[in-house]
PDB file of N, CA and C in Angstrom:
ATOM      1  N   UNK A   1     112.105  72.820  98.438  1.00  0.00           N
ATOM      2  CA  UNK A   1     113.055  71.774  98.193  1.00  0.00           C
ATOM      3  C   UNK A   1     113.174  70.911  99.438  1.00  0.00           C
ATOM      4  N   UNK A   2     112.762  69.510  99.135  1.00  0.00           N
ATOM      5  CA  UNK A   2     113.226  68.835 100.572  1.00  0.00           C
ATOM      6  C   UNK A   2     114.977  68.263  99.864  1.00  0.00           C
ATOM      7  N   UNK A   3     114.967  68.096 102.221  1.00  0.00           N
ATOM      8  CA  UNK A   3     116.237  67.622 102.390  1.00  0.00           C
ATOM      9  C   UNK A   3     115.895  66.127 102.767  1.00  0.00           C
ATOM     10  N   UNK A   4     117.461  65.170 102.331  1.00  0.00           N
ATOM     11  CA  UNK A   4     116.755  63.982 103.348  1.00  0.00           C
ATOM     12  C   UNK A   4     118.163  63.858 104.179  1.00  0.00           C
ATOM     13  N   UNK A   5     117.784  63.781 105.515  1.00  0.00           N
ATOM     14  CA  UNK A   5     118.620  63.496 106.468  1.00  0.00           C
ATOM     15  C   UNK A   5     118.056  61.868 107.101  1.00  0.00           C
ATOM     16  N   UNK A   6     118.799  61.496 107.645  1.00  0.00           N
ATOM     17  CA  UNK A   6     118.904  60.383 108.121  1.00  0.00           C
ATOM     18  C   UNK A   6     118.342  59.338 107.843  1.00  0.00           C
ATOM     19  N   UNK A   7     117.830  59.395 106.336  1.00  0.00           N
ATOM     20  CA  UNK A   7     116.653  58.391 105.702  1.00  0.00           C
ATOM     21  C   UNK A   7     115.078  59.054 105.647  1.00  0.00           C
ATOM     22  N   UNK A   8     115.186  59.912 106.419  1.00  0.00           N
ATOM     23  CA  UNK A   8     113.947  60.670 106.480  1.00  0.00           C
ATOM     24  C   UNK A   8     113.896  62.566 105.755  1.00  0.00           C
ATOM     25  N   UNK A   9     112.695  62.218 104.457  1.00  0.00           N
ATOM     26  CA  UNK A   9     112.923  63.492 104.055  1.00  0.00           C
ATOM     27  C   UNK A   9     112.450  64.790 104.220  1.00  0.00           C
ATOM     28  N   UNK A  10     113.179  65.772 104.913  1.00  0.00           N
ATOM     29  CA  UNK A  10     112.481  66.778 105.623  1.00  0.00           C
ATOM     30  C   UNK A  10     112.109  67.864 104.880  1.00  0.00           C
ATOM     31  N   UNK A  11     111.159  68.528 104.838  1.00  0.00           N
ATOM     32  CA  UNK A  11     110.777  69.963 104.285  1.00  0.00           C
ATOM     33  C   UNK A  11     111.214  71.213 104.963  1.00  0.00           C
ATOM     34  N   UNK A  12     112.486  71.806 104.648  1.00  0.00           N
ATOM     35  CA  UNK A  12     112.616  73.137 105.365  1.00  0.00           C
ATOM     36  C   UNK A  12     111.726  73.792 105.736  1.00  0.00           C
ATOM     37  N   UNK A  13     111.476  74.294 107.275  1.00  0.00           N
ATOM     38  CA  UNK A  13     110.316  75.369 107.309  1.00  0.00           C
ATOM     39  C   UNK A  13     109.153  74.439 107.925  1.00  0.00           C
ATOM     40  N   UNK A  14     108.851  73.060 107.559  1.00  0.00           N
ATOM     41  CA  UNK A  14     107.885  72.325 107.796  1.00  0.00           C
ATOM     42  C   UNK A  14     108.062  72.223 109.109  1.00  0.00           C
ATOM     43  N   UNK A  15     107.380  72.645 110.373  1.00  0.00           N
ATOM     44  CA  UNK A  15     107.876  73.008 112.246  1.00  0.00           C
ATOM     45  C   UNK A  15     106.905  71.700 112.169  1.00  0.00           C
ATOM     46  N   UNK A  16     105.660  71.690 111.490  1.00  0.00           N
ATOM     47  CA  UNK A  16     104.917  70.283 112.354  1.00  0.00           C
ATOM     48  C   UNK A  16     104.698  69.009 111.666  1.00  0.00           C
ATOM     49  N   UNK A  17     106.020  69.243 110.476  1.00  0.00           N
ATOM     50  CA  UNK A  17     105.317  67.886 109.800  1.00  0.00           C
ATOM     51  C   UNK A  17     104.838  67.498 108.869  1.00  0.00           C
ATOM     52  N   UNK A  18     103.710  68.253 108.413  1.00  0.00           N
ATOM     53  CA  UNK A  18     102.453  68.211 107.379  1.00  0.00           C
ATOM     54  C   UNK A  18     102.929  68.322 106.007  1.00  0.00           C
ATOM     55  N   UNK A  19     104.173  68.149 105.852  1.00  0.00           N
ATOM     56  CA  UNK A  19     104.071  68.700 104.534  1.00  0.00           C
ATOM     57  C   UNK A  19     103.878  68.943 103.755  1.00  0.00           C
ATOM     58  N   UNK A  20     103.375  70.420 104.559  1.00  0.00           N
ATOM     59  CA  UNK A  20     103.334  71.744 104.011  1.00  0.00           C
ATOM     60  C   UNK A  20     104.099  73.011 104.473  1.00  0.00           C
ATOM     61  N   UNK A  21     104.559  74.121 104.368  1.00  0.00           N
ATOM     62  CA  UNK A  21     105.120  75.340 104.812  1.00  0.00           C
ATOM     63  C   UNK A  21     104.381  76.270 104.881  1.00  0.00           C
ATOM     64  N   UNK A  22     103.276  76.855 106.090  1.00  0.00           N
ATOM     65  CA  UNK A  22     102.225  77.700 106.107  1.00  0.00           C
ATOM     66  C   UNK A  22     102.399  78.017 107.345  1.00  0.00           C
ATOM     67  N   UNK A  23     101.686  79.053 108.000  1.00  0.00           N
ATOM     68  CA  UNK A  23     101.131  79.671 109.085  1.00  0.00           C
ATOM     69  C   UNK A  23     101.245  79.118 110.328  1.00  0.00           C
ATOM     70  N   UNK A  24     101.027  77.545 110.293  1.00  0.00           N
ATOM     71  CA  UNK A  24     101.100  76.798 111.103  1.00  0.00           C
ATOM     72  C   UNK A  24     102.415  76.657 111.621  1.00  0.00           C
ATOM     73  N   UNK A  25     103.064  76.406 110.944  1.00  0.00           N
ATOM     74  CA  UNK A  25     104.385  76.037 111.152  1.00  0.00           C
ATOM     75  C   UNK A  25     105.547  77.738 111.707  1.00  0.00           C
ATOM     76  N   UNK A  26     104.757  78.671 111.635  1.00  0.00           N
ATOM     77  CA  UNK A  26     105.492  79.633 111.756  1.00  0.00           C
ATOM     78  C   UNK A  26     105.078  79.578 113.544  1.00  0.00           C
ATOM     79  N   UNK A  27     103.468  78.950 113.710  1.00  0.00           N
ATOM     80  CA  UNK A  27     103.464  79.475 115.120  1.00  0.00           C
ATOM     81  C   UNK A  27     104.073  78.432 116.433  1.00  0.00           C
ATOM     82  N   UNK A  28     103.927  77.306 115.516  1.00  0.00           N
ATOM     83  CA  UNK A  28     104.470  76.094 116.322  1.00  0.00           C
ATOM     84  C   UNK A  28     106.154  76.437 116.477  1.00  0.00           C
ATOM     85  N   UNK A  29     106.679  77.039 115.427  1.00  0.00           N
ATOM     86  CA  UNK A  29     108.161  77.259 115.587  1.00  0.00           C
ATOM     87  C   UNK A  29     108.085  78.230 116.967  1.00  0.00           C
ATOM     88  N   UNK A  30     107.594  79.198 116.886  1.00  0.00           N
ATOM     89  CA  UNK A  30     107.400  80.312 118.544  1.00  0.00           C
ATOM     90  C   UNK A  30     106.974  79.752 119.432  1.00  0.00           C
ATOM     91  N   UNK A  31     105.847  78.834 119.452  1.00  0.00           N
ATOM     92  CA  UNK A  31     105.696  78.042 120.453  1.00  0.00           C
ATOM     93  C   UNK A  31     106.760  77.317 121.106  1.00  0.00           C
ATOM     94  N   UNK A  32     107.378  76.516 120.480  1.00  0.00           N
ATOM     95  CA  UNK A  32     108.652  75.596 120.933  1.00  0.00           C
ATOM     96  C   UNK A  32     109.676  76.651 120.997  1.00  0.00           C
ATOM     97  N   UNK A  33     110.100  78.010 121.187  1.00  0.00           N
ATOM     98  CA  UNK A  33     110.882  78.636 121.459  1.00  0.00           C
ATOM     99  C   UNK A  33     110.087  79.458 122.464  1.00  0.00           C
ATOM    100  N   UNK A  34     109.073  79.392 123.035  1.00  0.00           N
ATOM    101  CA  UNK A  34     108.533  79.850 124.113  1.00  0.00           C
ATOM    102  C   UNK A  34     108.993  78.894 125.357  1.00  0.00           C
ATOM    103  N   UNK A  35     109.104  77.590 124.639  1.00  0.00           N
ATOM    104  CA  UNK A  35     108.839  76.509 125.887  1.00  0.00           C
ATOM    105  C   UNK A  35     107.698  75.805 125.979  1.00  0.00           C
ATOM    106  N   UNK A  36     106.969  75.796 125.296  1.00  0.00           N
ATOM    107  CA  UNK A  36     105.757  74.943 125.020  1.00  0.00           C
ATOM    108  C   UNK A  36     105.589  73.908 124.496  1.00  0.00           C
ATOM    109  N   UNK A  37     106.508  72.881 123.977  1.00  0.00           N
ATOM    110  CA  UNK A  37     106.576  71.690 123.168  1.00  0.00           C
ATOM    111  C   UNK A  37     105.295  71.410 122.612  1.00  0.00           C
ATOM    112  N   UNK A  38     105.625  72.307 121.623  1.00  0.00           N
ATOM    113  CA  UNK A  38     104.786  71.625 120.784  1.00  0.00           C
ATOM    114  C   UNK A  38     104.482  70.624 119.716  1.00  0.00           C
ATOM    115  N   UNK A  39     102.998  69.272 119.661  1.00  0.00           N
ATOM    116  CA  UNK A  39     102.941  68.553 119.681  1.00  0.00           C
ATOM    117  C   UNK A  39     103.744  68.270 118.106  1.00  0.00           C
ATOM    118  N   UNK A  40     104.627  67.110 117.519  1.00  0.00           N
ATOM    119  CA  UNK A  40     105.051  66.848 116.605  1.00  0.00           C
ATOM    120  C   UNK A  40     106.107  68.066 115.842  1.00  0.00           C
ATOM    121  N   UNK A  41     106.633  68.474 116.336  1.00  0.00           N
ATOM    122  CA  UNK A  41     107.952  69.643 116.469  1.00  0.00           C
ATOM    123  C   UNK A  41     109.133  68.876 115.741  1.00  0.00           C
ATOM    124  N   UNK A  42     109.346  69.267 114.707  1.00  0.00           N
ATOM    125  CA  UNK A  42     110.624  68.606 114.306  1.00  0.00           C
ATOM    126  C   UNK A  42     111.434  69.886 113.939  1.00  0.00           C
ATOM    127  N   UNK A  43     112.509  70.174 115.100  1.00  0.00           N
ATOM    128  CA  UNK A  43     113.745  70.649 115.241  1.00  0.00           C
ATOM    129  C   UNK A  43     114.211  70.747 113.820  1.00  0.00           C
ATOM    130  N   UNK A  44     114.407  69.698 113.080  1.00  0.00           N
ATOM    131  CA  UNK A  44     115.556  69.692 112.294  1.00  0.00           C
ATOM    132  C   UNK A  44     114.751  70.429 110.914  1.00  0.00           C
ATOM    133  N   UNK A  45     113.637  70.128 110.854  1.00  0.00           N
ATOM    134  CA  UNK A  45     112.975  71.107 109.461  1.00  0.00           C
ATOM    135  C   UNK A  45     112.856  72.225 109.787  1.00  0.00           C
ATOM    136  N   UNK A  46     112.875  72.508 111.155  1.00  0.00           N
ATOM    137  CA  UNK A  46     112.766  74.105 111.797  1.00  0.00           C
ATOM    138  C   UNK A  46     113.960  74.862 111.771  1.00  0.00           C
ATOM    139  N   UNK A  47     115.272  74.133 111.892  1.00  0.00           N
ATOM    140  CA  UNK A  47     116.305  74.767 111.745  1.00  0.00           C
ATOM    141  C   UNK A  47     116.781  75.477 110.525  1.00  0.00           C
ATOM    142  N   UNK A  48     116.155  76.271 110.005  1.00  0.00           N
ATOM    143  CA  UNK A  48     116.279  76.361 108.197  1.00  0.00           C
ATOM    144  C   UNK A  48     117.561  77.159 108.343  1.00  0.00           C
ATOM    145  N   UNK A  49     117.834  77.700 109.055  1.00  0.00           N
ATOM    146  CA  UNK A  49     119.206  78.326 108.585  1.00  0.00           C
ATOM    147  C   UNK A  49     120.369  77.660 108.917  1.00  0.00           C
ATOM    148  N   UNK A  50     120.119  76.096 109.718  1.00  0.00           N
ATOM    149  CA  UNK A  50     121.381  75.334 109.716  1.00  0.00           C
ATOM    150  C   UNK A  50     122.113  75.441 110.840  1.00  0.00           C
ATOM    151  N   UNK A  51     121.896  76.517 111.704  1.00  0.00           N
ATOM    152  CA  UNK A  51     122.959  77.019 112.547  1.00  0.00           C
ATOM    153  C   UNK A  51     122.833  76.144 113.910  1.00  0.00           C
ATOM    154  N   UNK A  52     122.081  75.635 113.927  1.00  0.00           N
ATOM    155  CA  UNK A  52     121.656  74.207 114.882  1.00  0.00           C
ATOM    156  C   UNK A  52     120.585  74.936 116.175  1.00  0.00           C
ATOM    157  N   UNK A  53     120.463  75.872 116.371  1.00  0.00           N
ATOM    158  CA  UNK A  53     119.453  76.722 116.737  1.00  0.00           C
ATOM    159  C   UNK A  53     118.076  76.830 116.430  1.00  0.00           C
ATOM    160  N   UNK A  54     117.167  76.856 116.685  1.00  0.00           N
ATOM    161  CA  UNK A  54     115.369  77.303 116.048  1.00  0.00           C
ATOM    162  C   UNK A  54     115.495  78.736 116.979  1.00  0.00           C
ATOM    163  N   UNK A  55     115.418  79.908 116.866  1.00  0.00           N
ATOM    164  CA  UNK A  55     115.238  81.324 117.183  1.00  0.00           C
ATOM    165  C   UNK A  55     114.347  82.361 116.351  1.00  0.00           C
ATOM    166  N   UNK A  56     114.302  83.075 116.343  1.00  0.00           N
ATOM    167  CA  UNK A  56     113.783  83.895 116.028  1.00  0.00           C
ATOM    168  C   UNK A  56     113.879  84.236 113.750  1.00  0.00           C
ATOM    169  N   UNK A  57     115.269  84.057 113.996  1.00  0.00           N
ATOM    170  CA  UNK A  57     116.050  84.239 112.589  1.00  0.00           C
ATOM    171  C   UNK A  57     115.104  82.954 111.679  1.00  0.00           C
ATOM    172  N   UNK A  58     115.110  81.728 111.771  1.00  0.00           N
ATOM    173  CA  UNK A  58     114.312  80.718 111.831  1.00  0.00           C
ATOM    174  C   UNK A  58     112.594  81.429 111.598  1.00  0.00           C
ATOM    175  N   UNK A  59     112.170  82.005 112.384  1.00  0.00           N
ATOM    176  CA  UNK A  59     110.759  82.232 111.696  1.00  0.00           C
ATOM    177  C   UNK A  59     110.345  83.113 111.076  1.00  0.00           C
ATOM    178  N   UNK A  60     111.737  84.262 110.460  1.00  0.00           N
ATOM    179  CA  UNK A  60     111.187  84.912 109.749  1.00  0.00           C
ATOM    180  C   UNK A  60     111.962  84.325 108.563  1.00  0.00           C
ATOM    181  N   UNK A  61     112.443  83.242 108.531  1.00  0.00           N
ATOM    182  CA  UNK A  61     112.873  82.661 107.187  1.00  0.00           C
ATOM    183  C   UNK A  61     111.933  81.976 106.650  1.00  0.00           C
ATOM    184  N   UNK A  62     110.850  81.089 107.765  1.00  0.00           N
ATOM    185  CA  UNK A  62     109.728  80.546 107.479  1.00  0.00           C
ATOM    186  C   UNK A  62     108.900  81.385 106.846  1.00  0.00           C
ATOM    187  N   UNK A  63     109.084  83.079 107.744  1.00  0.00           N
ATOM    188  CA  UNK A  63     107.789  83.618 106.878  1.00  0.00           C
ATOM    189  C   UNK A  63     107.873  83.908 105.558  1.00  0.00           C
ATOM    190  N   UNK A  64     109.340  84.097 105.422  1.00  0.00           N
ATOM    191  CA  UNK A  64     109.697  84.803 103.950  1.00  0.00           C
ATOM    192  C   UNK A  64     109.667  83.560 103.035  1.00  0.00           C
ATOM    193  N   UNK A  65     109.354  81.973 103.482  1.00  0.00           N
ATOM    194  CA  UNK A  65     109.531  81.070 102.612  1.00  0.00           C
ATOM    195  C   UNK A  65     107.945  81.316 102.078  1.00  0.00           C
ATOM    196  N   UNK A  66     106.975  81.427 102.713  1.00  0.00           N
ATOM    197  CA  UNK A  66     105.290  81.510 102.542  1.00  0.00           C
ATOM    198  C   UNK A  66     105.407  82.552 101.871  1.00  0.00           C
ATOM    199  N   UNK A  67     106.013  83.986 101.896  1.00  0.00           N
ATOM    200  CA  UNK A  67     105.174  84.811 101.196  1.00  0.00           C
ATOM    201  C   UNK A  67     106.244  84.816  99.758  1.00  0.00           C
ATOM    202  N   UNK A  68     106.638  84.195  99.419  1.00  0.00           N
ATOM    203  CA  UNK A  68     107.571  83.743  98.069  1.00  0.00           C
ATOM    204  C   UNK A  68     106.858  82.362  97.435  1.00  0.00           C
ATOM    205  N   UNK A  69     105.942  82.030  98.428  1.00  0.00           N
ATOM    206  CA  UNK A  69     104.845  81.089  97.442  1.00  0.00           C
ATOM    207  C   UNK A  69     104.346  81.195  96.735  1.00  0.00           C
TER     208      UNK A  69
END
C-alpha cells in the first residue's frame, strides 16, 4: 500500500526508491543505520513503523513485508 506524504507517494519499506520492496532495501536500510549514507535513502519509506526512527525494528518489518509477498 503506498502512502502519499507531501505530494510525493511513498512505498513503505521502499529504503531506495525503486518501487519495489526487496532485499535491497532491507540492506540499504542497515547501511544508513551503520552510518553509511546510502545513495538515494529515503528515511520516510524506511520508517515503516512511524515512530520517526529507521532501527533495527524497521528491518525486520521490511523483512516480514517480502516474505508475505
Amino acid at each position: 500500500m503506498a502512502v502519499k506524504f507531501s505530494g510525493t507517494t511513498l512505498l513503505p519499506g521502499d529504503a531506495n526508491g525503486d518501487g519495489i520492496v526487496d532485499i535491497v532495501d532491507v540492506t540499504t536500510t542497515i547501511s544508513n543505520i551503520l552510518g553509511q549514507n546510502p545513495e538515494g535513502f529515503n528515511e520516510k519509506a524506511t520508517d515503516v513503523n512511524g515512530d520517526g526512527d529507521v532501527d533495527i525494528v524497521d528491518v525486520t518489518s521490511i523483512i516480514d513485508m517480502i516474505l508475505k509477498q
